[in-house]
ModelCIF file with pLDDT and N, C-alpha, C, O atoms, coordinates in Angstrom:
data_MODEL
#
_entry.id   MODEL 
#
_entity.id                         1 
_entity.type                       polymer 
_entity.pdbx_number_of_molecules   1 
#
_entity_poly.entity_id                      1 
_entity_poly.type                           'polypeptide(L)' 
_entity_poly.nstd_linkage                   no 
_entity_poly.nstd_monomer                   no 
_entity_poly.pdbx_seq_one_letter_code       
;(UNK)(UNK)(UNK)(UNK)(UNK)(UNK)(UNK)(UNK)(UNK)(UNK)(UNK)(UNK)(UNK)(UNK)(UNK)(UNK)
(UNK)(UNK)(UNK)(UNK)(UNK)(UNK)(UNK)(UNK)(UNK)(UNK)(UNK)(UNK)(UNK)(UNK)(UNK)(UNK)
(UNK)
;
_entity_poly.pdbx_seq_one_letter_code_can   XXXXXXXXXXXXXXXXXXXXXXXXXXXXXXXXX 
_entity_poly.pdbx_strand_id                 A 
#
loop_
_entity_poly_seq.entity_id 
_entity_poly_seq.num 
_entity_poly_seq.mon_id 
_entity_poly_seq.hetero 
1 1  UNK n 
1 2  UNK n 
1 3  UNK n 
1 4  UNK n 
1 5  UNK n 
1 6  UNK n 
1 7  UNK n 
1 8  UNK n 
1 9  UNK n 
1 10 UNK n 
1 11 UNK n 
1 12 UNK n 
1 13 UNK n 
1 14 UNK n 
1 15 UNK n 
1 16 UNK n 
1 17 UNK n 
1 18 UNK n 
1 19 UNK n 
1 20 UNK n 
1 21 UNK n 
1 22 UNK n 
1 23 UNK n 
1 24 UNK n 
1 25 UNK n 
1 26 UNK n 
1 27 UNK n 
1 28 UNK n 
1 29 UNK n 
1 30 UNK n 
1 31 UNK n 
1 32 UNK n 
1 33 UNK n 
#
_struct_asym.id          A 
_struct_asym.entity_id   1 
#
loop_
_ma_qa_metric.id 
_ma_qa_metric.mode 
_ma_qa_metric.name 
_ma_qa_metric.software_group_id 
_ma_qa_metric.type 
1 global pLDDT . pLDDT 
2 local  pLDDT . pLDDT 
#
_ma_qa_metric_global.metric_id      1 
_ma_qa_metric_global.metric_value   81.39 
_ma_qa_metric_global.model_id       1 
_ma_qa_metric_global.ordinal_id     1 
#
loop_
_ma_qa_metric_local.label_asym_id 
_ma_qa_metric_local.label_comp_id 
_ma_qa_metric_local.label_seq_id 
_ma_qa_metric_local.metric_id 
_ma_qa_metric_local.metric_value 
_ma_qa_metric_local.model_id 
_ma_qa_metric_local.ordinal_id 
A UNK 1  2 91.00 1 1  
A UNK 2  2 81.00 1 2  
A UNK 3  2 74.00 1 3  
A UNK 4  2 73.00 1 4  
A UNK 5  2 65.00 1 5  
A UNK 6  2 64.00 1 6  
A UNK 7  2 66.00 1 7  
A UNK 8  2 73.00 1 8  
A UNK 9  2 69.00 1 9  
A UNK 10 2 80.00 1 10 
A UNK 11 2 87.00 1 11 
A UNK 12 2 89.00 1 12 
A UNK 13 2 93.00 1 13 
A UNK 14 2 95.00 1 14 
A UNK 15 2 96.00 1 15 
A UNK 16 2 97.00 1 16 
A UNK 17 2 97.00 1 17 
A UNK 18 2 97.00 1 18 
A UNK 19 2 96.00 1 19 
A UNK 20 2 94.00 1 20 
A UNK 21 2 92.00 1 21 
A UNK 22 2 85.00 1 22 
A UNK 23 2 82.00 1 23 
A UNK 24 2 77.00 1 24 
A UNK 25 2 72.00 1 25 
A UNK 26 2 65.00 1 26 
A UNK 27 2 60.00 1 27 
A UNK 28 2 65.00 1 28 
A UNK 29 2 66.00 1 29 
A UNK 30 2 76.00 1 30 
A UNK 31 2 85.00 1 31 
A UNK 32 2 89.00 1 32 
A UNK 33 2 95.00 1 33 
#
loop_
_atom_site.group_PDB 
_atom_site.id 
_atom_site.type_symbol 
_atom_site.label_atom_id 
_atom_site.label_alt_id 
_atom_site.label_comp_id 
_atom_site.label_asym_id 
_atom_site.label_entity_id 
_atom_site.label_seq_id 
_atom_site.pdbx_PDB_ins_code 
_atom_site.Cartn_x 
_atom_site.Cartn_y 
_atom_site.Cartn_z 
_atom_site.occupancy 
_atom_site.B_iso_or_equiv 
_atom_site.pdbx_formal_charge 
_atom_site.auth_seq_id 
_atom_site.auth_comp_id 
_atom_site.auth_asym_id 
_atom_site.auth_atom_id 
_atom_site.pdbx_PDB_model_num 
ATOM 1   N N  . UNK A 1 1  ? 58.331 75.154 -0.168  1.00 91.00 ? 1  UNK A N  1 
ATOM 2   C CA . UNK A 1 1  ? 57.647 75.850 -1.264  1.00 91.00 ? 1  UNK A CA 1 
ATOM 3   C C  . UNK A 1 1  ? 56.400 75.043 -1.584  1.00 91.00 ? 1  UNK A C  1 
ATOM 4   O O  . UNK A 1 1  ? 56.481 73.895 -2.020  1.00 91.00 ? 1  UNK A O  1 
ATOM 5   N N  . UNK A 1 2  ? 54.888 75.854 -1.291  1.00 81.00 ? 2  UNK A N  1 
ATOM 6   C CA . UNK A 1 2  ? 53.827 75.015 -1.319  1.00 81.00 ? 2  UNK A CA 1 
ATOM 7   C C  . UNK A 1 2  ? 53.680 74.531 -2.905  1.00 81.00 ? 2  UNK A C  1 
ATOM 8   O O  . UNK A 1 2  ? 53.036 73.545 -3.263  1.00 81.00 ? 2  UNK A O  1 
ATOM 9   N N  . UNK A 1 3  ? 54.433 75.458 -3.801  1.00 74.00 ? 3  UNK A N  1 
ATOM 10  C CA . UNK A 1 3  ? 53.966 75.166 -5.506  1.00 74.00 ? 3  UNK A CA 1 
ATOM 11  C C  . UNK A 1 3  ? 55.113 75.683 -6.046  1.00 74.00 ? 3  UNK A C  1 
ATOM 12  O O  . UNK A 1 3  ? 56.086 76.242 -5.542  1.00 74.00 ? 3  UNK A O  1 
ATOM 13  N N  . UNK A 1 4  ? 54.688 75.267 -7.643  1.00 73.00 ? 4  UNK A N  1 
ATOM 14  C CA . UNK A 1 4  ? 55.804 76.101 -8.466  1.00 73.00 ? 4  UNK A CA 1 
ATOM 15  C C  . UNK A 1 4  ? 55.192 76.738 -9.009  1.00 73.00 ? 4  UNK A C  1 
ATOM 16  O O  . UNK A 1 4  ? 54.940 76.437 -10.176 1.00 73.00 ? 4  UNK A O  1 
ATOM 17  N N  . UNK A 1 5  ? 54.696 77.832 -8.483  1.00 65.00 ? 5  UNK A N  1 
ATOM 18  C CA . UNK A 1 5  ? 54.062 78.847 -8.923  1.00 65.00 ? 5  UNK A CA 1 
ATOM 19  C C  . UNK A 1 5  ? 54.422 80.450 -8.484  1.00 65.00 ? 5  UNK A C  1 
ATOM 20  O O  . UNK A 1 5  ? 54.840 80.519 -7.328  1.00 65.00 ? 5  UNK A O  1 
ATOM 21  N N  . UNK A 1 6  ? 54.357 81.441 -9.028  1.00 64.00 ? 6  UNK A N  1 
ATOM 22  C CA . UNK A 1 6  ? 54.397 82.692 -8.419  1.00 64.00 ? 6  UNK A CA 1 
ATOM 23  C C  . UNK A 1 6  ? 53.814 83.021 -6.767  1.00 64.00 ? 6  UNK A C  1 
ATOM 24  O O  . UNK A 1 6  ? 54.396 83.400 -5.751  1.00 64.00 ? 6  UNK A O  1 
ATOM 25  N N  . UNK A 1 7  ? 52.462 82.690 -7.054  1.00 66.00 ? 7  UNK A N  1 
ATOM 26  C CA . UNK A 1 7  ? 51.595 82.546 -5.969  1.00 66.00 ? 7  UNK A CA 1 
ATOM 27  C C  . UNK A 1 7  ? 51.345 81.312 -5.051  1.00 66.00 ? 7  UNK A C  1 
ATOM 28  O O  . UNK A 1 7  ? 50.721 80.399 -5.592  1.00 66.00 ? 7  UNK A O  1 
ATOM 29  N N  . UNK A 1 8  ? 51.795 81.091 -3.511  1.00 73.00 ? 8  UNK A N  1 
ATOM 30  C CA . UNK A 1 8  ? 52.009 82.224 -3.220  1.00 73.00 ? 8  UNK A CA 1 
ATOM 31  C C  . UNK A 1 8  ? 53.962 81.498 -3.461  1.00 73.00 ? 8  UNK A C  1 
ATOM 32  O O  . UNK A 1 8  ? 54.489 80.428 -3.765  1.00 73.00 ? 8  UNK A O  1 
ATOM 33  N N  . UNK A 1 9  ? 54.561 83.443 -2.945  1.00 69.00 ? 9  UNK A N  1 
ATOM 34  C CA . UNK A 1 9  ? 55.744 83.957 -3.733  1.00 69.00 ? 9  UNK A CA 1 
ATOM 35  C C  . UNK A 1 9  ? 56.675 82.904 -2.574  1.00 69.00 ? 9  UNK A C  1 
ATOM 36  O O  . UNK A 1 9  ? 57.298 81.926 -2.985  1.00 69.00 ? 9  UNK A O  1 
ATOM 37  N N  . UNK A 1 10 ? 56.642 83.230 -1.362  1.00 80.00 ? 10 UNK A N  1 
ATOM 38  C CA . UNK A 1 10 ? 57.435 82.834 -0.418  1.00 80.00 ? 10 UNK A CA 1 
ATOM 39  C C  . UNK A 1 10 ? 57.337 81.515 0.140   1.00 80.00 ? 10 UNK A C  1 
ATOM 40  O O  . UNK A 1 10 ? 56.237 80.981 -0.004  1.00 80.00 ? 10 UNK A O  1 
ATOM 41  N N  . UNK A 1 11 ? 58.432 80.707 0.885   1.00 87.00 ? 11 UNK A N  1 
ATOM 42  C CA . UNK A 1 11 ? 58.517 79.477 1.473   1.00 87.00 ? 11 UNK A CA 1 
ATOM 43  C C  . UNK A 1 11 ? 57.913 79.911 2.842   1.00 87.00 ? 11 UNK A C  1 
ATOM 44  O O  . UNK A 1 11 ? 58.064 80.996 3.406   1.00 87.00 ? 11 UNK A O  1 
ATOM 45  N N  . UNK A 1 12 ? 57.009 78.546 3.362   1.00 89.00 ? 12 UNK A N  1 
ATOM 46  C CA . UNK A 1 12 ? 56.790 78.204 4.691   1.00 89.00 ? 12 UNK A CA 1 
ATOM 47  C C  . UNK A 1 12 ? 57.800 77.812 5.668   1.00 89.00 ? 12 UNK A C  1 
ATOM 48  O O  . UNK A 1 12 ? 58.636 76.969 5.344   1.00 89.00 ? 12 UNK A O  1 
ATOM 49  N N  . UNK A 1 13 ? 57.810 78.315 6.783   1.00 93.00 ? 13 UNK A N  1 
ATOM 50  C CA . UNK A 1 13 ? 58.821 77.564 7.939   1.00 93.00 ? 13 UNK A CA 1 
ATOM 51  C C  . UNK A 1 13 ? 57.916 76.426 8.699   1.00 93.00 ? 13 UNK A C  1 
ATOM 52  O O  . UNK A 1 13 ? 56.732 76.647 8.952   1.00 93.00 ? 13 UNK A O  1 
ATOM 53  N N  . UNK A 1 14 ? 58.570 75.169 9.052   1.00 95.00 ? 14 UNK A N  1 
ATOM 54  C CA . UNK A 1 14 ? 57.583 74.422 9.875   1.00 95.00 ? 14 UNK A CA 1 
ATOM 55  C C  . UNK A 1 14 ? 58.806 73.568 10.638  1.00 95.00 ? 14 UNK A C  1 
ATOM 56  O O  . UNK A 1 14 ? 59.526 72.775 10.031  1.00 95.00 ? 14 UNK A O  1 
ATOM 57  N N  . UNK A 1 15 ? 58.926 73.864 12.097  1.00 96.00 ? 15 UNK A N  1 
ATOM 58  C CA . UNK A 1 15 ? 59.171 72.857 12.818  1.00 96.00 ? 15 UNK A CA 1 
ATOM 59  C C  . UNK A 1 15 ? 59.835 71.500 12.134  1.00 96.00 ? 15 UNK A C  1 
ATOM 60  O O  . UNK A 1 15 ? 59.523 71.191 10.984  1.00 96.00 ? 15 UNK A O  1 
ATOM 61  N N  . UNK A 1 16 ? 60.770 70.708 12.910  1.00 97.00 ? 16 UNK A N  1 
ATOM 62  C CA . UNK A 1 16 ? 60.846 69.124 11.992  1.00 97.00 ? 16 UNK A CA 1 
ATOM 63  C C  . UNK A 1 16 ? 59.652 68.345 13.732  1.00 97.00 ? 16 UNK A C  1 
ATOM 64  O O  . UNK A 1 16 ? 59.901 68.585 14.913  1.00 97.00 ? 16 UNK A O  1 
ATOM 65  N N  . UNK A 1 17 ? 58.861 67.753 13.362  1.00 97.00 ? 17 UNK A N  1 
ATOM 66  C CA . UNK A 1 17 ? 58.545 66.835 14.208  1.00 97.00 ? 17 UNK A CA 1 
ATOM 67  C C  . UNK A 1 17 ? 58.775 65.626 14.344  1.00 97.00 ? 17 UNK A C  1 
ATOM 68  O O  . UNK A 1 17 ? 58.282 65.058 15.319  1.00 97.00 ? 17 UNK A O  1 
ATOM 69  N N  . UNK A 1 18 ? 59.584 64.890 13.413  1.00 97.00 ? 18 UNK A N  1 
ATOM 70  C CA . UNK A 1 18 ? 59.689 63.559 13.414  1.00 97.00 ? 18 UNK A CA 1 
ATOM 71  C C  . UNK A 1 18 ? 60.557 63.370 11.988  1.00 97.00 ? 18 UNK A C  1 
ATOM 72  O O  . UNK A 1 18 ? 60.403 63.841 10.861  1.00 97.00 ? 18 UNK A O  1 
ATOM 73  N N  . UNK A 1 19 ? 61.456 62.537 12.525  1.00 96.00 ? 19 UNK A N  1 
ATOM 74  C CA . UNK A 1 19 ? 62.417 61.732 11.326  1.00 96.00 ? 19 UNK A CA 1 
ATOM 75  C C  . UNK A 1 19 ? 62.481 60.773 11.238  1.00 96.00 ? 19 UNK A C  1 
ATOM 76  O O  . UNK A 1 19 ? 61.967 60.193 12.195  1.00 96.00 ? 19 UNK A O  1 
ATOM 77  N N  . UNK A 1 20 ? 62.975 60.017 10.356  1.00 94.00 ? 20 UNK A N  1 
ATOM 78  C CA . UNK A 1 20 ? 63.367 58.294 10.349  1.00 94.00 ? 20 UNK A CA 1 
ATOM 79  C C  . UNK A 1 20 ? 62.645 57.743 9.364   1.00 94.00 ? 20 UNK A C  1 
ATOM 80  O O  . UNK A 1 20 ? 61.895 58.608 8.911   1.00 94.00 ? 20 UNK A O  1 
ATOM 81  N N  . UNK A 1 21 ? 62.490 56.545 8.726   1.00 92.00 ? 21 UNK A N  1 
ATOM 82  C CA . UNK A 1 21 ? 62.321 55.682 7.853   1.00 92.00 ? 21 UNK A CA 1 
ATOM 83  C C  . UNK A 1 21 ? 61.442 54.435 7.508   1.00 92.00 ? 21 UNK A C  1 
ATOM 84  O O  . UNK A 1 21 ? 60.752 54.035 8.446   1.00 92.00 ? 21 UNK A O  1 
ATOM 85  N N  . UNK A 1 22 ? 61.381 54.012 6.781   1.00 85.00 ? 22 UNK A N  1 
ATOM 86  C CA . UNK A 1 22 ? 60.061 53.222 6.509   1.00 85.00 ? 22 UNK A CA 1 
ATOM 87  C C  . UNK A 1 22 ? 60.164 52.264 5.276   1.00 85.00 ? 22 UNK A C  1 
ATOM 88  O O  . UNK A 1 22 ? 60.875 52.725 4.383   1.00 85.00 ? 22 UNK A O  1 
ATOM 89  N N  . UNK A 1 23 ? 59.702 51.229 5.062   1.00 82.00 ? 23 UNK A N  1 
ATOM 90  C CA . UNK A 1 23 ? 60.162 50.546 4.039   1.00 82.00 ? 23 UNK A CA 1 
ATOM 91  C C  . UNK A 1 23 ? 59.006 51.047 2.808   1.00 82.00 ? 23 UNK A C  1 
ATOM 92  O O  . UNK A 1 23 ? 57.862 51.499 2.859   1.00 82.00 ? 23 UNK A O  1 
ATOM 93  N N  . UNK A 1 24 ? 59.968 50.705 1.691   1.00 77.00 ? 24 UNK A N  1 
ATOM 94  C CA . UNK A 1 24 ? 58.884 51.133 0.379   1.00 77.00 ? 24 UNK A CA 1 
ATOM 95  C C  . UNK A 1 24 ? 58.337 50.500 0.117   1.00 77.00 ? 24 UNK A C  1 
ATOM 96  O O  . UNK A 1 24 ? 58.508 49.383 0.603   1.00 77.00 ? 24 UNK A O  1 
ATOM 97  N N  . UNK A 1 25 ? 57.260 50.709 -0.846  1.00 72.00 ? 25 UNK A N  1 
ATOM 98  C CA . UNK A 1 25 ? 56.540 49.642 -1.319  1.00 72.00 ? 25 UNK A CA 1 
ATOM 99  C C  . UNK A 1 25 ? 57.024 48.422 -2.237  1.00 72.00 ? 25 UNK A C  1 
ATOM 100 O O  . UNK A 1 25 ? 56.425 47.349 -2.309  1.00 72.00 ? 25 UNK A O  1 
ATOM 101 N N  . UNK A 1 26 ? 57.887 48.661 -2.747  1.00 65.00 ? 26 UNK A N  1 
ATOM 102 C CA . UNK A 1 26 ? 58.777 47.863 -3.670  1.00 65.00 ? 26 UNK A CA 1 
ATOM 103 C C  . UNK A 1 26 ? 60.326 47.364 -2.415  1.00 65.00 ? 26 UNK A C  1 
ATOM 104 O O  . UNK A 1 26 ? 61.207 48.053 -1.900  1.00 65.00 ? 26 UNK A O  1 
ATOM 105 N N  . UNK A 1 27 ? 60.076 46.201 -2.363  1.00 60.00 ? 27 UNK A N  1 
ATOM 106 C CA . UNK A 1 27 ? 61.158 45.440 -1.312  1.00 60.00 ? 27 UNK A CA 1 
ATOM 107 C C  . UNK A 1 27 ? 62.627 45.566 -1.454  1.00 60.00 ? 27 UNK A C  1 
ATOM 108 O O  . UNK A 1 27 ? 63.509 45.536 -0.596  1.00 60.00 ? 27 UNK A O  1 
ATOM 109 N N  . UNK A 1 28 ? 62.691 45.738 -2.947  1.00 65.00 ? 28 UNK A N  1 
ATOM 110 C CA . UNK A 1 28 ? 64.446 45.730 -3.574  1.00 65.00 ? 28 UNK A CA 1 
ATOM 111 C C  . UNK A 1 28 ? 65.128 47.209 -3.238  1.00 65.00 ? 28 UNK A C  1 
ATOM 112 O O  . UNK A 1 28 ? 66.299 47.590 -3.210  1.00 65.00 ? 28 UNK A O  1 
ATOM 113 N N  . UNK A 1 29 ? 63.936 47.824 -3.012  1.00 66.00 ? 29 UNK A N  1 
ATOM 114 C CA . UNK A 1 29 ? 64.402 49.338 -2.892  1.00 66.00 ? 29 UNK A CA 1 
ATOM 115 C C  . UNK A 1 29 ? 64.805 49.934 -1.531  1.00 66.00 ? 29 UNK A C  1 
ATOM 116 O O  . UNK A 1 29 ? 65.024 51.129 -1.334  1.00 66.00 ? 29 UNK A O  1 
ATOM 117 N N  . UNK A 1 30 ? 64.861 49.131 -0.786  1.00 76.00 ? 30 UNK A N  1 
ATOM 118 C CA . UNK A 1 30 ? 65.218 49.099 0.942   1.00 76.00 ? 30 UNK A CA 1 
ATOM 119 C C  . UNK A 1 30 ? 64.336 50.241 1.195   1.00 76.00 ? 30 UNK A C  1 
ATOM 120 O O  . UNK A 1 30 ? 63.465 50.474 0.356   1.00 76.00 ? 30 UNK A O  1 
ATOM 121 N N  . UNK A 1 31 ? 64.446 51.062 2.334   1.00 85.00 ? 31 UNK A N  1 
ATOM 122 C CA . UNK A 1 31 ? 63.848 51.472 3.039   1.00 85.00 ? 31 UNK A CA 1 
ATOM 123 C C  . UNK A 1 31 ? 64.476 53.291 2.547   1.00 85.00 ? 31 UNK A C  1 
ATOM 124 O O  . UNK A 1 31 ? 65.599 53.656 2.200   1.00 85.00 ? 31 UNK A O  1 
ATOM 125 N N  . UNK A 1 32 ? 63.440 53.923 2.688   1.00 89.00 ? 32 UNK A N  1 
ATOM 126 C CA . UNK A 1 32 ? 62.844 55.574 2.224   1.00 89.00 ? 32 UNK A CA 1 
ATOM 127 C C  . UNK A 1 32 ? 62.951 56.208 4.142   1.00 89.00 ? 32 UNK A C  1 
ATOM 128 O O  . UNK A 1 32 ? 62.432 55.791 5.178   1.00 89.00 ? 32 UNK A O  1 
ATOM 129 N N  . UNK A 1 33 ? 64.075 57.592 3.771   1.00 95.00 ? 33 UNK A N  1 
ATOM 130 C CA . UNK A 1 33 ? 63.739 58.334 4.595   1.00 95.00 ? 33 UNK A CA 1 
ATOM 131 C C  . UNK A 1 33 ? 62.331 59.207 4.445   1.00 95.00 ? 33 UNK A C  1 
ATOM 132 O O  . UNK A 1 33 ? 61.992 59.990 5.333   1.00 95.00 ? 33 UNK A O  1 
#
């Protein structure tokens, strides 16, 4: 869903191209899918 808005009404479909993880910016917080 590009917004929370009426417009536009419907969700996009897109492919997954890539998964996996990455550390955050804050160290205590381990690592963000």
């Amino acid at each position: 869903r590009v917004r929370d808005a009426i417009d536009p009404l419907l969700r996009r479909p897109f492919g997954i191209f890539d998964l996996g993880t990455f550390a955050t910016e804050y160290t205590d917080c381990g690592r963000q899918t």
